[in-house]
N, C-alpha and C. Protein backbone atom coordinates (compact mmCIF):
# COMPACT_ATOMS: atom_id res chain seq x y z
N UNK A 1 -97.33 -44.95 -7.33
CA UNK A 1 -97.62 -44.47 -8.67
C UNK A 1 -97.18 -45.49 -9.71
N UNK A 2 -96.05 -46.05 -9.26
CA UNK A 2 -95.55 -47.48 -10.70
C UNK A 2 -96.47 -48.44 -10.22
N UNK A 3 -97.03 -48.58 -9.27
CA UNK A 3 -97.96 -49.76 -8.95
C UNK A 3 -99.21 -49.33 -9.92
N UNK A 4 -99.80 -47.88 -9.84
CA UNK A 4 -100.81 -47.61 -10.62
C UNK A 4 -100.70 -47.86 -12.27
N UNK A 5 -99.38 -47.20 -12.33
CA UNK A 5 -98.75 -46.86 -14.08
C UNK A 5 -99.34 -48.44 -14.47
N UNK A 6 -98.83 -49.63 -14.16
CA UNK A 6 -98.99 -50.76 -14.35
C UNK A 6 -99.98 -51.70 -14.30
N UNK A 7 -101.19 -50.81 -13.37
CA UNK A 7 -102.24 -51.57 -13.36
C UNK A 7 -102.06 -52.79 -12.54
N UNK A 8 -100.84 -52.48 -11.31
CA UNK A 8 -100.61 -53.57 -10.23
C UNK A 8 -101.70 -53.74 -9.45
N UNK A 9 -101.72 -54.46 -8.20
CA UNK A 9 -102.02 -54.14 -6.82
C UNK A 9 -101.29 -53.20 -6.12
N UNK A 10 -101.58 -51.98 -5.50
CA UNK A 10 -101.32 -51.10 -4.88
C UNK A 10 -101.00 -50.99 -3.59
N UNK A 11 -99.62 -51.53 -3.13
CA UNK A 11 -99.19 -51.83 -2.12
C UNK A 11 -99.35 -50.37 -1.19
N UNK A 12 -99.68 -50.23 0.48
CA UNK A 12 -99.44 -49.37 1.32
C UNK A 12 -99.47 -47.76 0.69
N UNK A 13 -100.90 -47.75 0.28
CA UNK A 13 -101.50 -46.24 -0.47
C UNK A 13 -101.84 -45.53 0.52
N UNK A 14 -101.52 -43.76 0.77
CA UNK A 14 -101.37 -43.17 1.94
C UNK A 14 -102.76 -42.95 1.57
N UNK A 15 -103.70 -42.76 2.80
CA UNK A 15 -105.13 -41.87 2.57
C UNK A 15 -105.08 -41.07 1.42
N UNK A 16 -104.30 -39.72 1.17
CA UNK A 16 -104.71 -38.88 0.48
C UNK A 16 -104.13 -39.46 -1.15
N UNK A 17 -104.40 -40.71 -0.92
CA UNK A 17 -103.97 -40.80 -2.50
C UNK A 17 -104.71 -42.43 -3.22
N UNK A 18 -105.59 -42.59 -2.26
CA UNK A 18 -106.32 -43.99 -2.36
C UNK A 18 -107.25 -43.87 -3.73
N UNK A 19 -107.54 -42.67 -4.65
CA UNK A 19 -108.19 -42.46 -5.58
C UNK A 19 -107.70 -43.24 -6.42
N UNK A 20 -106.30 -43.29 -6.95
CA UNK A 20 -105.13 -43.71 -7.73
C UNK A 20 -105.91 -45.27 -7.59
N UNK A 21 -106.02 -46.24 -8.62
CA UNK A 21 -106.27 -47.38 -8.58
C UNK A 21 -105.68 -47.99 -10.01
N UNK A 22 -105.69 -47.28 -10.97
CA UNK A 22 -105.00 -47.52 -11.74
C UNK A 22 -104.54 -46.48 -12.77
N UNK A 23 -103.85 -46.95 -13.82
CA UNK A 23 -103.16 -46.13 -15.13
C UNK A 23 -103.88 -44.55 -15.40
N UNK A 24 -105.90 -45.04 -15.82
CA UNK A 24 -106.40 -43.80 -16.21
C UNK A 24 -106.54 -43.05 -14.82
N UNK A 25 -106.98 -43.63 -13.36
CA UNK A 25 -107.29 -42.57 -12.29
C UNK A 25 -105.44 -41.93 -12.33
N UNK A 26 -104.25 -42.86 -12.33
CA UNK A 26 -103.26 -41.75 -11.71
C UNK A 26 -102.89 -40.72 -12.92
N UNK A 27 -103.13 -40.91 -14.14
CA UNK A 27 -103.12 -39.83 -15.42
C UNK A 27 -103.98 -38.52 -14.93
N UNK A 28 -105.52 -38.98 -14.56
CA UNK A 28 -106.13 -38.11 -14.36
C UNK A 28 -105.73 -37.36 -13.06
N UNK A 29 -104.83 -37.89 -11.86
CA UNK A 29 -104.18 -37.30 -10.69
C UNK A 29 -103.29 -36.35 -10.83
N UNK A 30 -102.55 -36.75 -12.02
CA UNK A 30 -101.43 -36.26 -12.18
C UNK A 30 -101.98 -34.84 -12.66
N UNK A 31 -103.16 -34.83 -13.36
CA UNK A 31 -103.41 -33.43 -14.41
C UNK A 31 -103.62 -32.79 -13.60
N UNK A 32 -104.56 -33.38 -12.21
CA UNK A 32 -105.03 -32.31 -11.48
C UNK A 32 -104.44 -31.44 -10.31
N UNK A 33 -103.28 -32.10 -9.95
CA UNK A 33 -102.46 -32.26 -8.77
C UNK A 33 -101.14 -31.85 -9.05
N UNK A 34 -100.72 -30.26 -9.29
CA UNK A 34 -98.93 -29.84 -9.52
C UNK A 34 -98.08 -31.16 -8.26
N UNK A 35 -98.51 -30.90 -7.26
CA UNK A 35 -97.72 -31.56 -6.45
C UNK A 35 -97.38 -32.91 -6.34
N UNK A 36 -98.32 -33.62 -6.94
CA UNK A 36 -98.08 -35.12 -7.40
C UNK A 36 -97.52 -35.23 -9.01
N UNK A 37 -97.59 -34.17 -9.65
CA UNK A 37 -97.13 -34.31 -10.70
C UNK A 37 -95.59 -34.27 -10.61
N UNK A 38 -94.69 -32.84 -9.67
CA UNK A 38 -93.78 -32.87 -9.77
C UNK A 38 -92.89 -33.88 -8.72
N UNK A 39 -93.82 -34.82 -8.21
CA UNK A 39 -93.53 -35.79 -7.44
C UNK A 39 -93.01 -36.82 -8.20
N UNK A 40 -94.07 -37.25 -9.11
CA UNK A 40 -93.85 -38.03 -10.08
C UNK A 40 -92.84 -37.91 -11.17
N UNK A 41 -92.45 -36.60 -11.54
CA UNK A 41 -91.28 -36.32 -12.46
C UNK A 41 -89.96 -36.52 -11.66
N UNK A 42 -90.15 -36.17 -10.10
CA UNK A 42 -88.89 -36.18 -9.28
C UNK A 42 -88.68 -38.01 -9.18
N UNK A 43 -89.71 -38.80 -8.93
CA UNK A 43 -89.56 -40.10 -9.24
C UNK A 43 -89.09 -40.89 -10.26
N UNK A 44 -89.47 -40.18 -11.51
CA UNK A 44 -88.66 -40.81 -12.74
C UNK A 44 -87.32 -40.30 -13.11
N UNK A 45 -87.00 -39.24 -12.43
CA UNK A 45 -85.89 -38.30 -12.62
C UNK A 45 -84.32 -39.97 -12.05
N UNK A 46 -85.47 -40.29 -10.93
CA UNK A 46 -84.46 -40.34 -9.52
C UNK A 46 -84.33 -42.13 -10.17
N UNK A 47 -85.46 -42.56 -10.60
CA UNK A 47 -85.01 -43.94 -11.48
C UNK A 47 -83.84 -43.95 -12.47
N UNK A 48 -84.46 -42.77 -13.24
CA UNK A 48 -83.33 -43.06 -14.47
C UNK A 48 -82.08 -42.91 -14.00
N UNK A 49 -81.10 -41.72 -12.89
CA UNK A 49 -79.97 -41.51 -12.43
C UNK A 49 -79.23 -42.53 -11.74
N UNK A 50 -80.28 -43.17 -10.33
CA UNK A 50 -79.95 -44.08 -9.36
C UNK A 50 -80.35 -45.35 -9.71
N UNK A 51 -81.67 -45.81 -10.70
CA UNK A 51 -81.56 -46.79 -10.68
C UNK A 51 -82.79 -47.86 -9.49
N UNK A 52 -83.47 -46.38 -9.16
CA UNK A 52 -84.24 -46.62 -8.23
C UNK A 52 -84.69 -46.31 -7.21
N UNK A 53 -85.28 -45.83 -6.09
CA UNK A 53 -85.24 -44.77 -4.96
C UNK A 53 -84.38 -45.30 -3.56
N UNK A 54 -84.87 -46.08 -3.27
CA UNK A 54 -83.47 -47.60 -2.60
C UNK A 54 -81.47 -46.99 -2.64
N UNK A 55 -81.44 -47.21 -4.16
CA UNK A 55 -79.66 -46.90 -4.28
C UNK A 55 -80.15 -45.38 -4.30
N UNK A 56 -80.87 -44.33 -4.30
CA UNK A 56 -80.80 -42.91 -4.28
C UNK A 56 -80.67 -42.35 -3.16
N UNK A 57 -81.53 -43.35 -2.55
CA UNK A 57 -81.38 -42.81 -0.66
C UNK A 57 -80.61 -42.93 -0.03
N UNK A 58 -79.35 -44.85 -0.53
CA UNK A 58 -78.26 -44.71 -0.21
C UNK A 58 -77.50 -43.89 -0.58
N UNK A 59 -77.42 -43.24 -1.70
CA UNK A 59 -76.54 -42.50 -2.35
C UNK A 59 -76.33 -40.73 -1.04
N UNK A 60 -77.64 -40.64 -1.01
CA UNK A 60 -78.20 -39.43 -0.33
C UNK A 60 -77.54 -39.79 0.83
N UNK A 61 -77.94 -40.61 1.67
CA UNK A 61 -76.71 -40.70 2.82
C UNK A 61 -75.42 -40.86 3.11
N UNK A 62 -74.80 -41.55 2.05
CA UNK A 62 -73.39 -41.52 1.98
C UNK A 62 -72.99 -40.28 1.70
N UNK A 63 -73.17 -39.46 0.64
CA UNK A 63 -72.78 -37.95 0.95
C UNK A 63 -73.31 -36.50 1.41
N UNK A 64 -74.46 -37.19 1.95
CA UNK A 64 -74.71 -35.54 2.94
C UNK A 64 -74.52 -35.56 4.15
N UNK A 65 -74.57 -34.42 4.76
CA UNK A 65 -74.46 -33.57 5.79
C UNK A 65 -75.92 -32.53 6.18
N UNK A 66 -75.93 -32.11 7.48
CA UNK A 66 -76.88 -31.38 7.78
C UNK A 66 -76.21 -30.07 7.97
N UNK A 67 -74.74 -30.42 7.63
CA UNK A 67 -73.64 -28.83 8.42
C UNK A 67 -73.78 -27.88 7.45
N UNK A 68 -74.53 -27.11 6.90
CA UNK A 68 -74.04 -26.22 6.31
C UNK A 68 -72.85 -25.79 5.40
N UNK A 69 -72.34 -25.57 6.35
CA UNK A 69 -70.44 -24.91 6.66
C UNK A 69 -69.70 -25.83 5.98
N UNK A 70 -70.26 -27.62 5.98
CA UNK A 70 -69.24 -28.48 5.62
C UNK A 70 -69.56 -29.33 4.29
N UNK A 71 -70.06 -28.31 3.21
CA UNK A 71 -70.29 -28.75 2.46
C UNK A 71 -69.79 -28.07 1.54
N UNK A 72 -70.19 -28.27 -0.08
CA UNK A 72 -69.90 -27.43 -1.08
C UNK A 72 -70.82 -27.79 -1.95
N UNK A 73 -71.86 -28.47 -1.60
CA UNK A 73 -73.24 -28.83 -2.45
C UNK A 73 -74.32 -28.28 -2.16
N UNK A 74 -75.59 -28.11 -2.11
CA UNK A 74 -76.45 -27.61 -1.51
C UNK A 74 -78.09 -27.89 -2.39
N UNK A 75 -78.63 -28.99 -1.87
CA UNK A 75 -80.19 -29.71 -2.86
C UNK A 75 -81.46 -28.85 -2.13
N UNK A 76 -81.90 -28.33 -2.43
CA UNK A 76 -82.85 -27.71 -2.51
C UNK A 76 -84.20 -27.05 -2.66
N UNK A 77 -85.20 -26.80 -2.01
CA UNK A 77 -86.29 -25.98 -3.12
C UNK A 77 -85.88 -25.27 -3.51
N UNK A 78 -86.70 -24.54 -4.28
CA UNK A 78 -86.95 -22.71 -4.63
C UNK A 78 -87.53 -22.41 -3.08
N UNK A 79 -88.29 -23.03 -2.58
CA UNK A 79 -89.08 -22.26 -1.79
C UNK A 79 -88.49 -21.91 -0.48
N UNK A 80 -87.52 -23.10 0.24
CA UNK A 80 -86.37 -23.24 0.82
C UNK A 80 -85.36 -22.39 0.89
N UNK A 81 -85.04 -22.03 -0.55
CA UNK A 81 -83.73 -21.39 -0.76
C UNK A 81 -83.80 -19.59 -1.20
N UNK A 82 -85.33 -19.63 -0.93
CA UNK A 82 -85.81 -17.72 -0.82
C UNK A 82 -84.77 -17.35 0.35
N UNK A 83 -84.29 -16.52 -0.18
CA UNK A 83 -83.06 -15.33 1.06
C UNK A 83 -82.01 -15.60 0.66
N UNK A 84 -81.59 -16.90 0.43
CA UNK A 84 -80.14 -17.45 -0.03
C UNK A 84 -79.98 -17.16 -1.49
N UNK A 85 -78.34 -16.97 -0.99
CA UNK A 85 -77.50 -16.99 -2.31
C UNK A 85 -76.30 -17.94 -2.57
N UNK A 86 -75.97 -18.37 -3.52
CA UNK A 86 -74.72 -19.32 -4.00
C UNK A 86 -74.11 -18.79 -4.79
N UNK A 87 -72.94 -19.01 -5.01
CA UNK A 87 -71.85 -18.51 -6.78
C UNK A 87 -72.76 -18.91 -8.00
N UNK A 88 -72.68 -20.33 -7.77
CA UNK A 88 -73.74 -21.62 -9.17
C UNK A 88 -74.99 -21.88 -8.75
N UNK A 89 -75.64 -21.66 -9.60
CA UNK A 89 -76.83 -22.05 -8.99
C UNK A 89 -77.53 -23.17 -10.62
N UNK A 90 -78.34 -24.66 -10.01
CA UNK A 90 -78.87 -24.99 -10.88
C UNK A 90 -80.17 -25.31 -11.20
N UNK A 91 -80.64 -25.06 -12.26
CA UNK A 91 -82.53 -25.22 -11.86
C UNK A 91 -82.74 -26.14 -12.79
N UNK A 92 -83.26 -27.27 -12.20
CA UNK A 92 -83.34 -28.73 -12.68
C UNK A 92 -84.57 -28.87 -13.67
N UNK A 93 -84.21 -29.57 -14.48
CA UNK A 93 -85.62 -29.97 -15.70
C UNK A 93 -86.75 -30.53 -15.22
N UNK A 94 -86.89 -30.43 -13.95
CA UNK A 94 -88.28 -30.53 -13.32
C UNK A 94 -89.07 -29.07 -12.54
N UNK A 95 -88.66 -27.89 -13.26
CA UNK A 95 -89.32 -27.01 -12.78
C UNK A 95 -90.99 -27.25 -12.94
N UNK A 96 -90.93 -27.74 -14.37
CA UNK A 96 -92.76 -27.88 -14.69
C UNK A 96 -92.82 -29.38 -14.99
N UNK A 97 -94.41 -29.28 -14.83
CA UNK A 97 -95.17 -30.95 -14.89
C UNK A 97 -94.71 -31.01 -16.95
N UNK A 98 -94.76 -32.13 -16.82
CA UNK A 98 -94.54 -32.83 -17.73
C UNK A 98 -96.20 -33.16 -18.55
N UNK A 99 -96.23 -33.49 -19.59
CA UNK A 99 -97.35 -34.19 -20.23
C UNK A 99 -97.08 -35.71 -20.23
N UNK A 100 -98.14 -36.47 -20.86
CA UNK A 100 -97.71 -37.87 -20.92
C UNK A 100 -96.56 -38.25 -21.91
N UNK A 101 -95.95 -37.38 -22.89
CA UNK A 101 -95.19 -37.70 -23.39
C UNK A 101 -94.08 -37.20 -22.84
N UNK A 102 -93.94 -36.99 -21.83
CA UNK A 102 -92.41 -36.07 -20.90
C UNK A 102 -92.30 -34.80 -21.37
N UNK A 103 -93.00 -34.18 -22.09
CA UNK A 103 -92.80 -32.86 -22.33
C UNK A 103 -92.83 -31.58 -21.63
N UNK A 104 -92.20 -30.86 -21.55
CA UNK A 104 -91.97 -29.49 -20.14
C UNK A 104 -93.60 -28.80 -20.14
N UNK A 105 -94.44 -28.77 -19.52
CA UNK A 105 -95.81 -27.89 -20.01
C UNK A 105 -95.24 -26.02 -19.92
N UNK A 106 -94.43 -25.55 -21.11
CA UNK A 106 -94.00 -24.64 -20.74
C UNK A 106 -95.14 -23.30 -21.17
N UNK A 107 -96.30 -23.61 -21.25
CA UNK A 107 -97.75 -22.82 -21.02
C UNK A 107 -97.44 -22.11 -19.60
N UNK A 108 -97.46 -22.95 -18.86
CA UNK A 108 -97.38 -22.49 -17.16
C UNK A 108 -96.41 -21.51 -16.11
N UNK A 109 -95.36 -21.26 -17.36
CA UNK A 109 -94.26 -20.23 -17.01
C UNK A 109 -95.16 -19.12 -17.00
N UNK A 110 -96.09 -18.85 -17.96
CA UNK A 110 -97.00 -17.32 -18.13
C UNK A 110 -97.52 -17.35 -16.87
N UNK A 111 -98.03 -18.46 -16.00
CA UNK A 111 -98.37 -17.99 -14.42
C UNK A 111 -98.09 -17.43 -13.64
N UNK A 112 -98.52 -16.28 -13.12
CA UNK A 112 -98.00 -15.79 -12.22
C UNK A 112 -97.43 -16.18 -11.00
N UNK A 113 -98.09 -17.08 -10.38
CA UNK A 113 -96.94 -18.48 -9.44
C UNK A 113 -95.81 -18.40 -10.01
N UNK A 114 -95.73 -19.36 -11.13
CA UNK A 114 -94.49 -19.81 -11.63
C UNK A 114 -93.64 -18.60 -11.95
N UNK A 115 -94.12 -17.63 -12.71
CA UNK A 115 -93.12 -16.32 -13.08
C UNK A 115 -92.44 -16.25 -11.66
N UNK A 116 -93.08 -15.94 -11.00
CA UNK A 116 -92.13 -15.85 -9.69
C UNK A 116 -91.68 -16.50 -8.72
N UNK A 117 -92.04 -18.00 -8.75
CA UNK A 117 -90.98 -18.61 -8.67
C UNK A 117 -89.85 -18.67 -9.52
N UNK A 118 -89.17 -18.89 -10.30
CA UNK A 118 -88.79 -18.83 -11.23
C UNK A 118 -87.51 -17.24 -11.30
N UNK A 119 -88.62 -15.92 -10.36
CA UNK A 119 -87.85 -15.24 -10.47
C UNK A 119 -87.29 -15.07 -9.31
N UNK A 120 -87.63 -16.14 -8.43
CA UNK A 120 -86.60 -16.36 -6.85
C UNK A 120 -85.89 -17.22 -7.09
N UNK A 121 -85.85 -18.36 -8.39
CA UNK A 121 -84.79 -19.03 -8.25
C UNK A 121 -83.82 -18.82 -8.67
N UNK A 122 -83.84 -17.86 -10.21
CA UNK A 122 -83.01 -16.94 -11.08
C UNK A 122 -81.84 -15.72 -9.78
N UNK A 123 -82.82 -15.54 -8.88
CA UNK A 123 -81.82 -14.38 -8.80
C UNK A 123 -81.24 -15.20 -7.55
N UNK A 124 -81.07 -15.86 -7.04
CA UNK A 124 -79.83 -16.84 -6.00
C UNK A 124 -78.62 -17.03 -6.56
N UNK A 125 -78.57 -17.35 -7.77
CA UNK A 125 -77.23 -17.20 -8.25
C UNK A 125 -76.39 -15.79 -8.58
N UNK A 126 -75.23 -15.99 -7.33
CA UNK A 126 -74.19 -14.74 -7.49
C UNK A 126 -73.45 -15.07 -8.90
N UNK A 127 -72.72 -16.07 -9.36
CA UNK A 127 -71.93 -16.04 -10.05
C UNK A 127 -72.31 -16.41 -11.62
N UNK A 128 -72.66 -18.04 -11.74
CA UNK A 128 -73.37 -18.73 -12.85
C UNK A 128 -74.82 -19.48 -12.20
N UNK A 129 -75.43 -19.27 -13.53
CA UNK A 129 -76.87 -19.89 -13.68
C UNK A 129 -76.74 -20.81 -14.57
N UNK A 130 -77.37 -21.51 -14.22
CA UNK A 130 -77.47 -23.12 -15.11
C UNK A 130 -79.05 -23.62 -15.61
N UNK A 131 -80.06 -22.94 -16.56
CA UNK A 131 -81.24 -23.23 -16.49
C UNK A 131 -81.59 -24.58 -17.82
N UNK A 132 -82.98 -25.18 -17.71
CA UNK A 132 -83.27 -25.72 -18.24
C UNK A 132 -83.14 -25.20 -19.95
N UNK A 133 -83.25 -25.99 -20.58
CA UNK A 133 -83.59 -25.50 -22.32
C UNK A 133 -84.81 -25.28 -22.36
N UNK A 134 -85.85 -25.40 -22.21
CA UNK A 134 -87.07 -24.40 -21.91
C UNK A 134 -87.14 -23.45 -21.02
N UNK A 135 -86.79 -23.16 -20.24
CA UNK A 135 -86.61 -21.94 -19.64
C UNK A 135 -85.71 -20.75 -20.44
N UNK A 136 -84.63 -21.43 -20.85
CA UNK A 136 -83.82 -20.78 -21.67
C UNK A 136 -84.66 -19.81 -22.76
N UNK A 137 -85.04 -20.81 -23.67
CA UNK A 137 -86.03 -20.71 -24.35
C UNK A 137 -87.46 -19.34 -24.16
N UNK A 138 -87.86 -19.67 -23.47
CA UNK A 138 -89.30 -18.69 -22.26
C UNK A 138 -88.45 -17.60 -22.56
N UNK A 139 -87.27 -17.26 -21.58
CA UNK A 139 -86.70 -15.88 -21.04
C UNK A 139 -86.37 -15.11 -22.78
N UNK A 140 -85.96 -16.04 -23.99
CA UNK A 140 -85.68 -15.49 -25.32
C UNK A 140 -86.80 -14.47 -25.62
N UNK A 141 -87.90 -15.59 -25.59
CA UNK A 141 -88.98 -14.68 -25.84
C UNK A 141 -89.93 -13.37 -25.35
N UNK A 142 -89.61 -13.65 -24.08
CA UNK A 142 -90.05 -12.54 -23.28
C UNK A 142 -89.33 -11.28 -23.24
């Protein structure tokens, strides 16, 4: 996708994504595609923190575990984490696709998908909830 953003050459493009050739096809991917969209937000998320996906993955291996039991962190879906409960629970500023200006598309909470996602991720937390400022926001109004 930064190969597209840039109007590079497009190094090792999986089949289902060979459309992408440049800037306007991956804009137009992104509109059409939740799942490449929140791919793409999880990608810029993971630049700005780590610095890159490289030091993120190291990062990711130096402190996880597959044990359960021997942790006190826990990364997640929503979709994953249906049945489970935690004390804290946090729901990251990538619940929704973004526009081209990074903006939350918070239109898409009125979906019925999303309402309920949203209302499986809300109720996992036993103790504190930690939600986005648009979400925050959404639940005021409703």
């Amino acid at each position: 996708m930064q190969n597209a953003f840039f109007n590079s050459p497009i190094k090792y493009p999986c089949k289902e994504l060979t459309h992408i050739k440049d800037k306007e096809s991956l804009f137009k991917a992104l509109e059409e595609d939740d799942d490449l969209a929140r791919l793409q937000s999880l990608g810029f998320t993971i630049n700005q923190i780590y610095g890159g996906l490289s030091k993120a993955n190291q990062f990711i291996k130096d402190v996880c575990t597959e044990e359960a039991g021997q942790t006190t962190i826990a990364v997640s879906t929503i979709h994953k984490y249906k049945g489970l409960e935690a004390d804290h629970v946090v729901i990251m500023g990538d619940f929704l696709r973004r526009d081209e200006d990074g903006n939350p598309i918070v239109e898409e909470l009125e979906e019925e998908e999303n309402l309920n996602l949203l209302y499986v991720a809300i109720t996992r937390a036993k103790v504190k909830l930690e939600l986005p400022w648009y979400i925050e926001e959404f639940l005021k109004e409703v």
